[in-house]
C-alpha atoms as a PDB file:
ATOM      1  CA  UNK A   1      49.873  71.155  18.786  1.00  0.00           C
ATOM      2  CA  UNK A   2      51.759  69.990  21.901  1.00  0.00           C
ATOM      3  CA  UNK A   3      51.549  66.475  21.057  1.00  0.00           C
ATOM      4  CA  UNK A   4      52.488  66.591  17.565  1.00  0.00           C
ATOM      5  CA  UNK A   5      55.931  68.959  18.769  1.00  0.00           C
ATOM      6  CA  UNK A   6      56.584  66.304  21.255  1.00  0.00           C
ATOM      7  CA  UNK A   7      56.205  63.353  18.391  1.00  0.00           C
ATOM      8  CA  UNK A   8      58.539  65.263  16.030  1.00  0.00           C
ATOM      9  CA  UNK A   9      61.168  65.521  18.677  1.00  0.00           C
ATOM     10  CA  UNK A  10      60.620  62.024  19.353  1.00  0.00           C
ATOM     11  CA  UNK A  11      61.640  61.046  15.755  1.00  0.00           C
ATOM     12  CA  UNK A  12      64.330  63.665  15.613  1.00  0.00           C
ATOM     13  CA  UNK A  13      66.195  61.832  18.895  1.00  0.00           C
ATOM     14  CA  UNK A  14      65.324  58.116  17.100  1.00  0.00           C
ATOM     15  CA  UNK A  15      66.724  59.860  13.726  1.00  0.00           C
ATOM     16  CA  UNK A  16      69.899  60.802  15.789  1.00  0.00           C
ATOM     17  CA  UNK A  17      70.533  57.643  17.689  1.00  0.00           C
ATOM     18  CA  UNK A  18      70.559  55.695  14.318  1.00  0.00           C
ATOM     19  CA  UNK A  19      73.350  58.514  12.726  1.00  0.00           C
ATOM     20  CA  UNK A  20      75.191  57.893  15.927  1.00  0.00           C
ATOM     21  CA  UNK A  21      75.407  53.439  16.403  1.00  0.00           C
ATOM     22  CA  UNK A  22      75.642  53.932  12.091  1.00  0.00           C
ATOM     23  CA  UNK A  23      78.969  55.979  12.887  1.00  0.00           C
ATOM     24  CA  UNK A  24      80.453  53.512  15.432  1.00  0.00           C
ATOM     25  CA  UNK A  25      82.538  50.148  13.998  1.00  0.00           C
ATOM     26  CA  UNK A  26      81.306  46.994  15.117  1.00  0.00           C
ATOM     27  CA  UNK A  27      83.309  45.388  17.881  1.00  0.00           C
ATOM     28  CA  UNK A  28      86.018  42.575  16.739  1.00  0.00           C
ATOM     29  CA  UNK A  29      84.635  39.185  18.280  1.00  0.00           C
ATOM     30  CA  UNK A  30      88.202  38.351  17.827  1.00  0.00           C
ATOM     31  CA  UNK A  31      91.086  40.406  17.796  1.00  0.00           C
ATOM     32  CA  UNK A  32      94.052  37.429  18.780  1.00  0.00           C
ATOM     33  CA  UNK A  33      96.838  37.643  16.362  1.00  0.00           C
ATOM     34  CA  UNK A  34      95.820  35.483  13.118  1.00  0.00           C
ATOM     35  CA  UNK A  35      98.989  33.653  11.841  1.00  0.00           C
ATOM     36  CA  UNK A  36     100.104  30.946   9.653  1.00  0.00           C
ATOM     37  CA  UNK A  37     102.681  28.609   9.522  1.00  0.00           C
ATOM     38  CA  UNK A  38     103.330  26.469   6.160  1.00  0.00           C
ATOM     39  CA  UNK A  39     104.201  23.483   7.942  1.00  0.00           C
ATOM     40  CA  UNK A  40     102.673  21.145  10.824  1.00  0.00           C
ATOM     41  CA  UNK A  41     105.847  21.234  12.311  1.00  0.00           C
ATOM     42  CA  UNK A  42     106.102  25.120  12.019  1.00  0.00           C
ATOM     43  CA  UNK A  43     102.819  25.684  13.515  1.00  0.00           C
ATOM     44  CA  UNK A  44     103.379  23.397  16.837  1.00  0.00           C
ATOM     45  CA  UNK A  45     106.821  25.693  17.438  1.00  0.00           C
ATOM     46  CA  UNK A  46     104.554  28.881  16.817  1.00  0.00           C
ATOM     47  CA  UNK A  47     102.018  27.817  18.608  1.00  0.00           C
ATOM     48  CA  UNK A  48     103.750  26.750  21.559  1.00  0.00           C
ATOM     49  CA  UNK A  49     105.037  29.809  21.650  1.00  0.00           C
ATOM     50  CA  UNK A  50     101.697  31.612  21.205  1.00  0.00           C
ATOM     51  CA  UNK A  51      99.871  29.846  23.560  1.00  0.00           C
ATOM     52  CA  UNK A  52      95.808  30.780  23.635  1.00  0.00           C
ATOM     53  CA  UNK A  53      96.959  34.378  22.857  1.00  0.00           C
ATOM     54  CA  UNK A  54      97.253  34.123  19.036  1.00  0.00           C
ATOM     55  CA  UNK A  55      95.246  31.883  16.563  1.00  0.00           C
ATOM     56  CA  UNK A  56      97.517  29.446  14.527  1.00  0.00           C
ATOM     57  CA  UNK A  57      97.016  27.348  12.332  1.00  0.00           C
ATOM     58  CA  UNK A  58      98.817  25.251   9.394  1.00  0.00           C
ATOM     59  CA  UNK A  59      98.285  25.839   5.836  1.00  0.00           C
ATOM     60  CA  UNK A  60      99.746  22.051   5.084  1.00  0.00           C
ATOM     61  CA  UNK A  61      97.337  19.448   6.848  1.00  0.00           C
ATOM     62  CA  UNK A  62      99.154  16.444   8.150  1.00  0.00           C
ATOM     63  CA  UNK A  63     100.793  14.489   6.198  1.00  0.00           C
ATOM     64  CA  UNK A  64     101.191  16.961   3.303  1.00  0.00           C
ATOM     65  CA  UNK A  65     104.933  17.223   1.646  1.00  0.00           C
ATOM     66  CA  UNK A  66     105.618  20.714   1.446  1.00  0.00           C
ATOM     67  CA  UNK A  67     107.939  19.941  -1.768  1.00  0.00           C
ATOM     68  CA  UNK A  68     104.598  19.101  -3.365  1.00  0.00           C
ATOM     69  CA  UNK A  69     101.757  20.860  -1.745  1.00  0.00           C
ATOM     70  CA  UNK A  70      99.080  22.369  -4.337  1.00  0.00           C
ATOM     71  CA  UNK A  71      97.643  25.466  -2.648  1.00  0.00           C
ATOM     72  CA  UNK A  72      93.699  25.535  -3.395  1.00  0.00           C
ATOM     73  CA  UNK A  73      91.195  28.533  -3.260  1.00  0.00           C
ATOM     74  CA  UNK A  74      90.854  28.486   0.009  1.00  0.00           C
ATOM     75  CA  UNK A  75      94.233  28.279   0.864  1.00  0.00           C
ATOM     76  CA  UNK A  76      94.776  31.546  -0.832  1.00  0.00           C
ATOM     77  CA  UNK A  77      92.615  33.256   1.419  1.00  0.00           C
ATOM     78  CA  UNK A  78      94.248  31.945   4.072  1.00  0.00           C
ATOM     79  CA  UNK A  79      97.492  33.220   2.885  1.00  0.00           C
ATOM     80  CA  UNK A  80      95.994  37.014   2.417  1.00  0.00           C
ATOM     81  CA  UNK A  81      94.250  37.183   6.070  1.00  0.00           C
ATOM     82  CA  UNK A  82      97.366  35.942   7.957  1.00  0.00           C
ATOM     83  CA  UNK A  83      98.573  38.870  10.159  1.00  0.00           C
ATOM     84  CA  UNK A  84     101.921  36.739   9.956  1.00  0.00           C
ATOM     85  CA  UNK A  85     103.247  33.794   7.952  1.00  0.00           C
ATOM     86  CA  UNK A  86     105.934  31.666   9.077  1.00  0.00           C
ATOM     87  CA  UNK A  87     108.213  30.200   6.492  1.00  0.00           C
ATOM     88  CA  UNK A  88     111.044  27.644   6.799  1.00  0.00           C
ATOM     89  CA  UNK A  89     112.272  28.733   3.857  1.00  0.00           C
ATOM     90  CA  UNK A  90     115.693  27.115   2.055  1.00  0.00           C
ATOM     91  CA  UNK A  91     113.273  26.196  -0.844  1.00  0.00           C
ATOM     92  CA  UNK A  92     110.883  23.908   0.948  1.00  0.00           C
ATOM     93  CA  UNK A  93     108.112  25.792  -0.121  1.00  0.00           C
ATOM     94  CA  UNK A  94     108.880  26.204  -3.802  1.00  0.00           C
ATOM     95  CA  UNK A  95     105.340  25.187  -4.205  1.00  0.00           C
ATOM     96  CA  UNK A  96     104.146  28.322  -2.752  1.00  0.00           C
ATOM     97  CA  UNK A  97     106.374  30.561  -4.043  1.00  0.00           C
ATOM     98  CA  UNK A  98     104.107  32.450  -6.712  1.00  0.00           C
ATOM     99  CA  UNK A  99     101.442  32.902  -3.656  1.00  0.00           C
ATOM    100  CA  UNK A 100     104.060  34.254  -0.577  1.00  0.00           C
ATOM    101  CA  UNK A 101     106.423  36.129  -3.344  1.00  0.00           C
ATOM    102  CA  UNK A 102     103.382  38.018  -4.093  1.00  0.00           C
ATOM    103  CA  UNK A 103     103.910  41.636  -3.106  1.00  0.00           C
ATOM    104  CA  UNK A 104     101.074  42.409  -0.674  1.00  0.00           C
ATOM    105  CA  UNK A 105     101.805  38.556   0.997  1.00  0.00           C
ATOM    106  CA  UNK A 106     105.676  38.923   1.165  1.00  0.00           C
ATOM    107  CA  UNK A 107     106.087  41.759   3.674  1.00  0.00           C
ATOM    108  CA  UNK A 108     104.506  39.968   6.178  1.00  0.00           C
ATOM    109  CA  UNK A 109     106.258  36.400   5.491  1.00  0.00           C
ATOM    110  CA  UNK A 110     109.206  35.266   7.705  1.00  0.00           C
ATOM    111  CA  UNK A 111     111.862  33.202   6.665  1.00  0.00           C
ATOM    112  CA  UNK A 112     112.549  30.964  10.210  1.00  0.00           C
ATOM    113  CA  UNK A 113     115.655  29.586   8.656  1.00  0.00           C
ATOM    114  CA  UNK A 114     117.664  32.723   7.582  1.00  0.00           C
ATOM    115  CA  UNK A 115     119.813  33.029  10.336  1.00  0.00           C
ATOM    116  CA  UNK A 116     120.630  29.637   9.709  1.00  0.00           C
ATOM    117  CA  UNK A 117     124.092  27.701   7.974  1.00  0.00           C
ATOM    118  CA  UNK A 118     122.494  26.047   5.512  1.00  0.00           C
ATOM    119  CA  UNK A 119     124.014  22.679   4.348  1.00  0.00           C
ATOM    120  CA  UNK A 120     124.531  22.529   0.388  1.00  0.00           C
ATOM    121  CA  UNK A 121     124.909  19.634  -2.256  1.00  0.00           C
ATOM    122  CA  UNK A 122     126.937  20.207  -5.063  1.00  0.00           C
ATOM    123  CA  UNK A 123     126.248  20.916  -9.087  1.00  0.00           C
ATOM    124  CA  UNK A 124     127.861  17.511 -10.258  1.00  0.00           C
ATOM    125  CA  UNK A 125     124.909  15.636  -8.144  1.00  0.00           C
ATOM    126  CA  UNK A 126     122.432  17.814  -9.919  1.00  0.00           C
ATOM    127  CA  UNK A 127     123.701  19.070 -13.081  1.00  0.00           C
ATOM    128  CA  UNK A 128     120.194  20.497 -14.050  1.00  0.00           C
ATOM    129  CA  UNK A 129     119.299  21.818 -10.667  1.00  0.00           C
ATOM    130  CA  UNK A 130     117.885  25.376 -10.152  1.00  0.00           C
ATOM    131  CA  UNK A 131     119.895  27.365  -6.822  1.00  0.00           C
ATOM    132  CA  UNK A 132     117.058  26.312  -4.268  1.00  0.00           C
ATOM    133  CA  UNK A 133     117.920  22.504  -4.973  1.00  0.00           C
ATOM    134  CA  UNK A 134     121.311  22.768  -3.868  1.00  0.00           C
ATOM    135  CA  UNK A 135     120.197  23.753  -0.467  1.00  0.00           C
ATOM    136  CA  UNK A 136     119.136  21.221   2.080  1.00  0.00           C
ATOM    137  CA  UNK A 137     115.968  22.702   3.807  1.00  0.00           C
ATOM    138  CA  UNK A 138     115.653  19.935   6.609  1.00  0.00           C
ATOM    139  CA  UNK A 139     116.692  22.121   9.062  1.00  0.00           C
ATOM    140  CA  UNK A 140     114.138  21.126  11.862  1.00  0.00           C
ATOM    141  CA  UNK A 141     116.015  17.803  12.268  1.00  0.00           C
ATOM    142  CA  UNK A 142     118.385  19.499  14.380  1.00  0.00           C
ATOM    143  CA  UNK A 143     116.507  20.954  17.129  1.00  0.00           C
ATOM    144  CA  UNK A 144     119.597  23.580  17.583  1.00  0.00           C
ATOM    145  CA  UNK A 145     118.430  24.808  14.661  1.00  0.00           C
ATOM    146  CA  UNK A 146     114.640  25.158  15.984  1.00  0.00           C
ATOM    147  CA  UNK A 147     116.113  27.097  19.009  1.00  0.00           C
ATOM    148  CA  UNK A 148     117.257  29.802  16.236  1.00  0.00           C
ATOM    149  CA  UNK A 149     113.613  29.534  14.741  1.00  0.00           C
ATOM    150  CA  UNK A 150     112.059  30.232  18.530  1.00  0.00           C
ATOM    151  CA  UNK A 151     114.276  33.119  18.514  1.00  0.00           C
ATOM    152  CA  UNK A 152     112.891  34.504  15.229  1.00  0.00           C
ATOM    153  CA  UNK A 153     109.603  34.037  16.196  1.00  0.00           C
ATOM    154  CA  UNK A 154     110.199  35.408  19.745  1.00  0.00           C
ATOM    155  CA  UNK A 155     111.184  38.809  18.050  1.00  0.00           C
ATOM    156  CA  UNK A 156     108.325  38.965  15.722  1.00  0.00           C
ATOM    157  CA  UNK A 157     105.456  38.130  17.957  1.00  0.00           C
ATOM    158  CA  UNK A 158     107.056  41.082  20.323  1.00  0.00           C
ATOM    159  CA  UNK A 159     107.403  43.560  17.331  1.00  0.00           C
ATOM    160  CA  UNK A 160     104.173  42.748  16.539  1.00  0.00           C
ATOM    161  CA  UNK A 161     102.068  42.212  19.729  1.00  0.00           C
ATOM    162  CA  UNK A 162     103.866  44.224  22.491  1.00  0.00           C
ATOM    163  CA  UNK A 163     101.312  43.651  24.551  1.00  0.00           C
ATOM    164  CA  UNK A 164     102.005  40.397  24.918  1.00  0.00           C
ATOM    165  CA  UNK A 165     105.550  40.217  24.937  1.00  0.00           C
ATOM    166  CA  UNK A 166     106.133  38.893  28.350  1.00  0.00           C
ATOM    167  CA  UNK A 167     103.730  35.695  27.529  1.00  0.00           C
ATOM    168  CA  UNK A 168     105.688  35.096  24.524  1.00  0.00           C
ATOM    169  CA  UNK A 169     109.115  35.607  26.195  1.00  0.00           C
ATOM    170  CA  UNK A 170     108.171  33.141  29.084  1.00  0.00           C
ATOM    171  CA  UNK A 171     106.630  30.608  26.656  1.00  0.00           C
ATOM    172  CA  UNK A 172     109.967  30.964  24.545  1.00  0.00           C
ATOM    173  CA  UNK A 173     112.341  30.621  27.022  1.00  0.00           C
ATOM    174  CA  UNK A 174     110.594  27.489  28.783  1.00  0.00           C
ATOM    175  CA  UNK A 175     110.583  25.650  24.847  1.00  0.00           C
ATOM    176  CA  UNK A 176     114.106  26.875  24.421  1.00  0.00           C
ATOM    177  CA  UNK A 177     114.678  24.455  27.417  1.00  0.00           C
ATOM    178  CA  UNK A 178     113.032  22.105  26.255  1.00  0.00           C
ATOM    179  CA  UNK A 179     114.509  21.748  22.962  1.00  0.00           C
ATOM    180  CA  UNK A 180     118.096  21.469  25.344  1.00  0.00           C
ATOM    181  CA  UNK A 181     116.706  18.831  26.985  1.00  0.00           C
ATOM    182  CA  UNK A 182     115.570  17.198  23.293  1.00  0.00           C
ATOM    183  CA  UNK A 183     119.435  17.356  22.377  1.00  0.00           C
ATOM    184  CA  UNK A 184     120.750  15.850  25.474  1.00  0.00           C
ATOM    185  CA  UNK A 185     118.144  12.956  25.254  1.00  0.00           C
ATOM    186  CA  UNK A 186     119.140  12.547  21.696  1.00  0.00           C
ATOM    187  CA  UNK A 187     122.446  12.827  21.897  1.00  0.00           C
ATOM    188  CA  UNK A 188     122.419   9.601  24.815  1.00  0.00           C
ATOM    189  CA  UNK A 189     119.738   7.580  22.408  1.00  0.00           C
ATOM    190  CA  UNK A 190     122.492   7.603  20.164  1.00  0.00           C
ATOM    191  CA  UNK A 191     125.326   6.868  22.252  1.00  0.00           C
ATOM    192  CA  UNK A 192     124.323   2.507  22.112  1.00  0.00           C
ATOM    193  CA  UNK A 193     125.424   2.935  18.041  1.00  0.00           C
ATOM    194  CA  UNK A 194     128.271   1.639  17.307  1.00  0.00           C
ATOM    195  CA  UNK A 195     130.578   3.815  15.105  1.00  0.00           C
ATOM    196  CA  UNK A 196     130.998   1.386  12.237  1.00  0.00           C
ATOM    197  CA  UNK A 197     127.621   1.800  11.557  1.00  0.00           C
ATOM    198  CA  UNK A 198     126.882   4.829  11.443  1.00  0.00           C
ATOM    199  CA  UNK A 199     125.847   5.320   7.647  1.00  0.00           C
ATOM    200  CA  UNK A 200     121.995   5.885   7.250  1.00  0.00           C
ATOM    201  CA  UNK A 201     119.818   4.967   3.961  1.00  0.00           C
ATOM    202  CA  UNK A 202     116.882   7.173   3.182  1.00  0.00           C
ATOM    203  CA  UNK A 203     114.099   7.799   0.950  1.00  0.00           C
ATOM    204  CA  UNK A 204     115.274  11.043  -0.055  1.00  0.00           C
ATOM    205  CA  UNK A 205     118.454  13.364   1.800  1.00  0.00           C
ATOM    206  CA  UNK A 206     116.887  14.927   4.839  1.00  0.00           C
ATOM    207  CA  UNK A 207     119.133  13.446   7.731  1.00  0.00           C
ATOM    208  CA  UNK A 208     121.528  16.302   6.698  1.00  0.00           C
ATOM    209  CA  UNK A 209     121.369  17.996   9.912  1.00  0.00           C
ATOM    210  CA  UNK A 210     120.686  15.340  12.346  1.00  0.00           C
ATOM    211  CA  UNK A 211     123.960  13.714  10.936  1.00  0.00           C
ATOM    212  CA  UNK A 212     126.048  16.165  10.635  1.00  0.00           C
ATOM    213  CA  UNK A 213     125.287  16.849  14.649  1.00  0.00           C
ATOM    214  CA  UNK A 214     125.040  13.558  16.060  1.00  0.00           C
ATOM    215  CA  UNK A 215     127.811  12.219  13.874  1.00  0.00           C
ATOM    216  CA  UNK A 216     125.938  10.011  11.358  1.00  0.00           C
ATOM    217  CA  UNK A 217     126.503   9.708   7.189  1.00  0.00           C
ATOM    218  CA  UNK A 218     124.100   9.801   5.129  1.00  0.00           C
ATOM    219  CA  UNK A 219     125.197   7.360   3.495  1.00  0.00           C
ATOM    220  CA  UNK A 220     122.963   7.261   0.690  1.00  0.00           C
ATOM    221  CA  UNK A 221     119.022   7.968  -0.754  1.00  0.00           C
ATOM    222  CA  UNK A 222     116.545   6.352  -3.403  1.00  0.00           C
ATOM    223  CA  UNK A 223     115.696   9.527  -4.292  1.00  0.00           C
ATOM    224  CA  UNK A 224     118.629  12.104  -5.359  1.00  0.00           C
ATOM    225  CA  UNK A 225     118.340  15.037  -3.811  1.00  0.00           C
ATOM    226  CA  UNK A 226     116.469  17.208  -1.240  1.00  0.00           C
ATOM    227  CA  UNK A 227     112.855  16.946  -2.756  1.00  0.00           C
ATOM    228  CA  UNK A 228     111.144  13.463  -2.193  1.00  0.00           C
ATOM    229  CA  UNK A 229     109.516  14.584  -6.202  1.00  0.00           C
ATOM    230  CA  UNK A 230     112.327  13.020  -7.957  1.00  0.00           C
ATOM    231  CA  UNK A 231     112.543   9.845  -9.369  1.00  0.00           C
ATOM    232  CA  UNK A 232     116.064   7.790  -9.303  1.00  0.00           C
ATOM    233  CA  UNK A 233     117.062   5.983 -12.748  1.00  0.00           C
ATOM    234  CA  UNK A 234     117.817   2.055 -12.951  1.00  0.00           C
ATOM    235  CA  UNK A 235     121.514   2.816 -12.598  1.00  0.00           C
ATOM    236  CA  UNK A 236     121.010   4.915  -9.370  1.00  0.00           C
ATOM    237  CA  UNK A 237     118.914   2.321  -7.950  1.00  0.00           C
ATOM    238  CA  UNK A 238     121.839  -0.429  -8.913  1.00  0.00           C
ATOM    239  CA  UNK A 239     124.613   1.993  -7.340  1.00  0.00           C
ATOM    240  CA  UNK A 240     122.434   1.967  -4.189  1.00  0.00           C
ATOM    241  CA  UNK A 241     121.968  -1.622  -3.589  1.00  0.00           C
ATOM    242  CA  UNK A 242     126.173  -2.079  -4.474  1.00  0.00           C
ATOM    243  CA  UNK A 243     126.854   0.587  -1.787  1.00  0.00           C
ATOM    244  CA  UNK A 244     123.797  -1.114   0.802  1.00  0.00           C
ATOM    245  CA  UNK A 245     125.951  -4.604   0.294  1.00  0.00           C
ATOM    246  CA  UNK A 246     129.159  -2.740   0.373  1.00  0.00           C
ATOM    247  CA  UNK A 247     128.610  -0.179   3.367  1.00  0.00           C
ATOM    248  CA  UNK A 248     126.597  -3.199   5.294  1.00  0.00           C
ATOM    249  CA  UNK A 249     123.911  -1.225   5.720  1.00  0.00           C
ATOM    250  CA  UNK A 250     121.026  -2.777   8.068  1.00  0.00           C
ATOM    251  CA  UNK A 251     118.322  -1.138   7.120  1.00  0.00           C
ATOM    252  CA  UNK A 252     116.156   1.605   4.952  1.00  0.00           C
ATOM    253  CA  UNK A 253     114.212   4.458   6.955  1.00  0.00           C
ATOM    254  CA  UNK A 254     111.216   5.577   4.657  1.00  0.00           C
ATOM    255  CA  UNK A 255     108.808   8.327   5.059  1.00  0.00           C
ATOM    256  CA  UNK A 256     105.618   7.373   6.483  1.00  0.00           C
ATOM    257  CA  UNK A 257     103.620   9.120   3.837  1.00  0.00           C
ATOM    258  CA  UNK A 258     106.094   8.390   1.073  1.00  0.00           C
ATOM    259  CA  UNK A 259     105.532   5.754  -1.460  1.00  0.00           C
ATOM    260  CA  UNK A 260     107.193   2.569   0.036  1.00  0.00           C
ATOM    261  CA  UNK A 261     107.082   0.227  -3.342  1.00  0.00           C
ATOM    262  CA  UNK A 262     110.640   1.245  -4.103  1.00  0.00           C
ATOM    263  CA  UNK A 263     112.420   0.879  -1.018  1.00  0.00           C
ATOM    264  CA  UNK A 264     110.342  -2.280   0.127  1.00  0.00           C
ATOM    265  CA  UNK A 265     112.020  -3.729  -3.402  1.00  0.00           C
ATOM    266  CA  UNK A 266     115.354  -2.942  -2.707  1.00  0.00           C
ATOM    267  CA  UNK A 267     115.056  -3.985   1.124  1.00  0.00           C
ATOM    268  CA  UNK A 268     113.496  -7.204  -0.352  1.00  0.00           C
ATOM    269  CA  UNK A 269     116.445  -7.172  -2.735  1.00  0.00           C
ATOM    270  CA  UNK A 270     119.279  -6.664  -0.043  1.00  0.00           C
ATOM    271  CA  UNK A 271     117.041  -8.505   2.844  1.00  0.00           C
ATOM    272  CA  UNK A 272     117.548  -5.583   4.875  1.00  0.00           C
ATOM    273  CA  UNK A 273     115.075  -4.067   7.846  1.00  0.00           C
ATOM    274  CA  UNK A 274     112.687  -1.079   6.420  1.00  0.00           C
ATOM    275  CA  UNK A 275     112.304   1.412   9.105  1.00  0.00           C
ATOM    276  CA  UNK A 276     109.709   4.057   8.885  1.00  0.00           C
ATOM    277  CA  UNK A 277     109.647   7.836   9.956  1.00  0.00           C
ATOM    278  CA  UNK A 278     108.168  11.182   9.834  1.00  0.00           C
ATOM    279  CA  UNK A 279     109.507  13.488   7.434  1.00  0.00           C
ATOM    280  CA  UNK A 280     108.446  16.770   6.518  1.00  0.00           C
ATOM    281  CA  UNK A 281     105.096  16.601   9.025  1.00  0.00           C
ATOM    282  CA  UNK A 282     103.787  15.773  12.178  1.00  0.00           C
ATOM    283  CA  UNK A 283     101.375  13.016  12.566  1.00  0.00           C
ATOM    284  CA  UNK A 284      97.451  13.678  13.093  1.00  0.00           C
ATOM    285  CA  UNK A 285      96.450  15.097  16.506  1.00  0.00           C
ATOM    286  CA  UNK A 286      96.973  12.651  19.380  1.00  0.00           C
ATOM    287  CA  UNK A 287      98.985  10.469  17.314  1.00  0.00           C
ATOM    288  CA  UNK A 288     102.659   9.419  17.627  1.00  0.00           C
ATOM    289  CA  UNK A 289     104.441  12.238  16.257  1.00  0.00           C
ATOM    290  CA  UNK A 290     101.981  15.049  17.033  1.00  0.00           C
ATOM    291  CA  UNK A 291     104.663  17.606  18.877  1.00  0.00           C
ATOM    292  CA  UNK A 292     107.859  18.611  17.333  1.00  0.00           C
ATOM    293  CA  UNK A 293     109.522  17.112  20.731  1.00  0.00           C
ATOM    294  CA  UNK A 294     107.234  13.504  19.992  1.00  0.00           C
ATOM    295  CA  UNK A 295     108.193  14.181  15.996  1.00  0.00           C
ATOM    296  CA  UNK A 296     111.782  14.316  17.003  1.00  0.00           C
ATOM    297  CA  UNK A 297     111.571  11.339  19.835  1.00  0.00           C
ATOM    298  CA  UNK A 298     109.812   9.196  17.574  1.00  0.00           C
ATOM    299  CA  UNK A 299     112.427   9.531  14.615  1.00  0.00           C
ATOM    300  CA  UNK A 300     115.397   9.433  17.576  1.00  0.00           C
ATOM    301  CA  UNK A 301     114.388   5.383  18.031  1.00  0.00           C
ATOM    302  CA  UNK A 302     113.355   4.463  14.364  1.00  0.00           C
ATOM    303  CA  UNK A 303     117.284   6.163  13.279  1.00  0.00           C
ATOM    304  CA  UNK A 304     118.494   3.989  16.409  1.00  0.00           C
ATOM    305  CA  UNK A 305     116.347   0.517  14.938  1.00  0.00           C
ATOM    306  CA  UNK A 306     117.156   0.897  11.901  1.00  0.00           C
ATOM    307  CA  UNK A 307     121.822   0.988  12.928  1.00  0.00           C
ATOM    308  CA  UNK A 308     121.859  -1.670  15.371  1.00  0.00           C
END
C-alpha cells in the first residue's frame, strides 16, 4: 500500500512539473533590436550607429536601384518582422510603397529625409509627372544631409531601446564627426576645379545636392529626371550632345550598375572621358565603395576626373 501511495505522488509531482515548464515562455535566443533599412547606404548609417547591439540588415542587396527594386516573398516577411524600418523617403522607394503604406508596416516606418529641404524640378520638365517625381530624393550626396538622418535615427533607437541609449548616443556623435570631417575633405578635393568647369553630365539627375553644396551644375542628364527608369527621346539625346559641345563638357559620370550603351555612344559621339560612379548603393562588402564615407570618397575623385 505504501509503495503504490509513494508511486502516485511520484506521478502527481512529474504531472506538476510538466503544468509548470508548459506555463513558462521559451527564452528569446535573440532579443537585439531587428531593423531594416531599404537601402545599402541606409543600413551602413544605421548600423554604424547600432553597432553589435541591434541586427540590421538591407532589404536592397548591392547594387539594387531602389527606383526599380521588385520586392519578392521573402522580402515581405522581412518587411513585417522589422521592429523598425528606415526609409529615405522623397519617393525613392515608390517601388515599395504598396508594402510600407500598408497599415500594420507604416507605424513603424521612418522617413530619414523629412526634416530635410528637399530640392524640386519643375512641371514643364515633366509634364506627365506624378508629385513624388518632382522631388529629388538624392539626398545622401550631401553628407549634411546624412548628419540630419543620424539625428533621426539617434532619436528613434533611444525611444525605442532606452536601454541602450548611451551606446547609440556615443556611436552617433563620433559618425556625426565623421561625416564633418567627410565635408571638409570634400570640400578641399574640390577646391583643384576650376570654376569654368564646373557643369557635370550624368546618367540620370542625382548630383542635386552635392552641387548645389559644393557649387557644381548639373549641367545636364541622359535620362530626364530623378528615376534612372526613364528613357530620353532622339531629340533629348541631340539637345544633350549640342549642350556637351556647347558647355565643353569633359566628360560623362555613369552609374556603375546602370546600362552604359547610351552614354558610351554619346561619349564616343562627343569623344569625351566616361567616368563611372556609385549611385543609389554601396558596392559589395570589402569593395571600393562599401561605407557611406568610402561611397562618398570614391564618387569625390570620379566628380573631380571627370572636370579637369
Amino acid at each position: 500500500m505504501y509503495h503504490k501511495i509513494l508511486f502516485l505522488l511520484i506521478i502527481i509531482i512529474c504531472l506538476l512539473f510538466l503544468i509548470n515548464c508548459s506555463d513558462k515562455k521559451p527564452e528569446l535566443k535573440n532579443d537585439k533590436l531587428s531593423i531594416l533599412a531599404t537601402t545599402t547606404i541606409i543600413a551602413d548609417v544605421v548600423n554604424t550607429i547600432c553597432g553589435d547591439i541591434a541586427d540590421v540588415e538591407s532589404l536592397l542587396p548591392p547594387g539594387a536601384s531602389p527606383h526599380s527594386f521588385e520586392a519578392i516573398p521573402n522580402d515581405v516577411i522581412k518587411i513585417a518582422q522589422a521592429d523598425i524600418i528606415f526609409i529615405n523617403g522623397g519617393g525613392l522607394e515608390r517601388s515599395l510603397d504598396k508594402l510600407i503604406n500598408k497599415p500594420d508596416v507604416k507605424f513603424k516606418t521612418i522617413s530619414l529625409s523629412e526634416k530635410i529641404d528637399f530640392l524640386h524640378t519643375t512641371n514643364s520638365e515633366h509634364s506627365d509627372a506624378h508629385d513624388d517625381d518632382l522631388i529629388d530624393p538624392h539626398v545622401w550626396m550631401d553628407p549634411n544631409n546624412v548628419i540630419i538622418w543620424v539625428n533621426t535615427i539617434e532619436r528613434i533607437l533611444c525611444a525605442k531601446d532606452s536601454a541602450h541609449c548611451d551606446h547609440y548616443k556615443e556611436n552617433a556623435d563620433i559618425y556625426r564627426g565623421k561625416l564633418k570631417e567627410l565635408d571638409i575633405w570634400i570640400t578641399e578635393q574640390l577646391k583643384s576645379i576650376n570654376e569654368s568647369n564646373r557643369k557635370i553630365v550624368t546618367d540620370h539627375r542625382m548630383l542635386g545636392y552635392f552641387g548645389s553644396h559644393y557649387g557644381l551644375e548639373q549641367a545636364g542628364t541622359i535620362v530626364p529626371g530623378f528615376s534612372s527608369l526613364a528613357e530620353p527621346s532622339a531629340r533629348e539625346i541631340a539637345q544633350l550632345e549640342d549642350e556637351i559641345k556647347k558647355l565643353n563638357i569633359k566628360a560623362i559620370l555613369v552609374g556603375i550598375n546602370m546600362n552604359q550603351a547610351l552614354a558610351e555612344r554619346i561619349a564616343q559621339d562627343r569623344s569625351i572621358k566616361l567616368i563611372r560612379f556609385y549611385t543609389g548603393s554601396l558596392s559589395e562588402k570589402g569593395g571600393p565603395a562599401d561605407t557611406y564615407l568610402k561611397y562618398m570618397q570614391f564618387n569625390t575623385l570620379a566628380i573631380v576626373e571627370a572636370l579637369k
